[in-house]
Protein backbone atom coordinates (compact mmCIF):
# COMPACT_ATOMS: atom_id res chain seq x y z
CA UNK A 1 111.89 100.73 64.76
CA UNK A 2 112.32 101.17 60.85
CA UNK A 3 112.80 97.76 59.07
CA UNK A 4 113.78 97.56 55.48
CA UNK A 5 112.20 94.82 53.37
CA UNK A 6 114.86 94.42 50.46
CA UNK A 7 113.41 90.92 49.22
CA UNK A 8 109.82 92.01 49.21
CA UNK A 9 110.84 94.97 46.28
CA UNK A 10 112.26 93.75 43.18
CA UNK A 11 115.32 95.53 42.14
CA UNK A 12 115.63 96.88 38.58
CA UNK A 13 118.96 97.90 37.84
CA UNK A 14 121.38 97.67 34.78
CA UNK A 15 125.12 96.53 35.08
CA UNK A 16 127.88 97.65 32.81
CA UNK A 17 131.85 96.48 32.78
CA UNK A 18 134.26 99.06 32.18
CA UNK A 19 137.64 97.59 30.84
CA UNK A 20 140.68 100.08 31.96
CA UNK A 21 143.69 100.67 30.21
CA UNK A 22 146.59 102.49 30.45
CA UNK A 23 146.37 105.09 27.35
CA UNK A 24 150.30 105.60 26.90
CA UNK A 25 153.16 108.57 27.69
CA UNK A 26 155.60 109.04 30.34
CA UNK A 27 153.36 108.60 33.08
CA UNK A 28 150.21 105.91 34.13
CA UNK A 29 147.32 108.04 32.16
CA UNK A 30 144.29 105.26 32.35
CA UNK A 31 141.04 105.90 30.79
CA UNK A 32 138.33 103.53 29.67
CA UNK A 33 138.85 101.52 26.35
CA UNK A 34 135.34 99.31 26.63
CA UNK A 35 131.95 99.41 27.71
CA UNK A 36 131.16 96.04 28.10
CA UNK A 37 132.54 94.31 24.87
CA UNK A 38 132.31 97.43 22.88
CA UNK A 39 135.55 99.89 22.18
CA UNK A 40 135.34 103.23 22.99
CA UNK A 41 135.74 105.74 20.20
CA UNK A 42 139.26 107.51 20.41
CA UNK A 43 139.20 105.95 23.97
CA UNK A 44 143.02 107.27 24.16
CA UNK A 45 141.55 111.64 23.83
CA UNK A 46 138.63 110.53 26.27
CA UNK A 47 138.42 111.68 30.28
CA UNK A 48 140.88 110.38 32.98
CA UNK A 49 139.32 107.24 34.83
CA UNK A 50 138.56 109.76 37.55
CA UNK A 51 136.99 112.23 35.77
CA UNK A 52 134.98 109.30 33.68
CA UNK A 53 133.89 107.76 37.46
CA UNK A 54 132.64 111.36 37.89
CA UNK A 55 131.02 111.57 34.94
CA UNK A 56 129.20 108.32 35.20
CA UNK A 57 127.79 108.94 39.12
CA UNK A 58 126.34 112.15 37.92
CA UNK A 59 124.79 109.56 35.14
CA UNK A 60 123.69 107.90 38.46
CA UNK A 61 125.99 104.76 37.64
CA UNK A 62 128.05 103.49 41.14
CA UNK A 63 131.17 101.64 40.40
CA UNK A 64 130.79 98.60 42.94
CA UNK A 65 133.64 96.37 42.42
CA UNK A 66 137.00 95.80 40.34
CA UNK A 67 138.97 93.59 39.86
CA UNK A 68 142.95 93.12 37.85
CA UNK A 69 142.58 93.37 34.19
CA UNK A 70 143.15 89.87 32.48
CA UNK A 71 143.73 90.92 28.77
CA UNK A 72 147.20 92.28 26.91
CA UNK A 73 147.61 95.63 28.47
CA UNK A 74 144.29 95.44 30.44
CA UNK A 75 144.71 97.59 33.85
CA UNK A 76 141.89 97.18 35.77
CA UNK A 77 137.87 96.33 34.98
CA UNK A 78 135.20 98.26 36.98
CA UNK A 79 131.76 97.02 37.57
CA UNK A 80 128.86 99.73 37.89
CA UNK A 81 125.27 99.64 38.80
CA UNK A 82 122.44 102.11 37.65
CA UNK A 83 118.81 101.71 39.12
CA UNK A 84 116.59 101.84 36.44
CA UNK A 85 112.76 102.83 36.70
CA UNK A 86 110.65 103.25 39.73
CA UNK A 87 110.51 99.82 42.50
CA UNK A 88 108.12 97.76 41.57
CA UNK A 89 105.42 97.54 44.80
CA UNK A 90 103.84 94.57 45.53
């Protein structure tokens, strides 16, 4: 029998938010405008959201949760995990 002892390793990880909005035209084209609180530079001629999720995992980011957007024009935010450095034994 394997057991897993979570609590006894300290996790290291860094979060980041990823604020979602739609970038205009005829049809829904959403792309990511922040990183956190920061803009994205010509955010509107970056990737599609999918292609940016892509992107990110091979970064080794994992989008866990989202949630509705709450600002003007705000689609959707993403929140993503990346494990950073080794775990810390004990």
């Amino acid at each position: 029998m394997q057991t897993n002892h979570v609590a006894d390793e300290p996790v290291h990880a860094e979060f980041l938010l990823w604020h979602v909005y739609d970038a205009g035209g005829p049809t829904l084209c959403l792309k990511v405008r922040y990183h956190d609180d920061d803009e994205v530079h010509e955010w509107q001629d970056g990737p599609s959201l999918v292609n940016a999720l892509e992107q990110a995992a091979v970064e080794g980011w994992q989008a866990f949760d989202r949630e509705p957007g709450n600002a003007p024009g705000e689609y959707v935010i993403y929140h993503l995990i990346r494990a950073i450095g080794p775990p810390v034994s004990r």
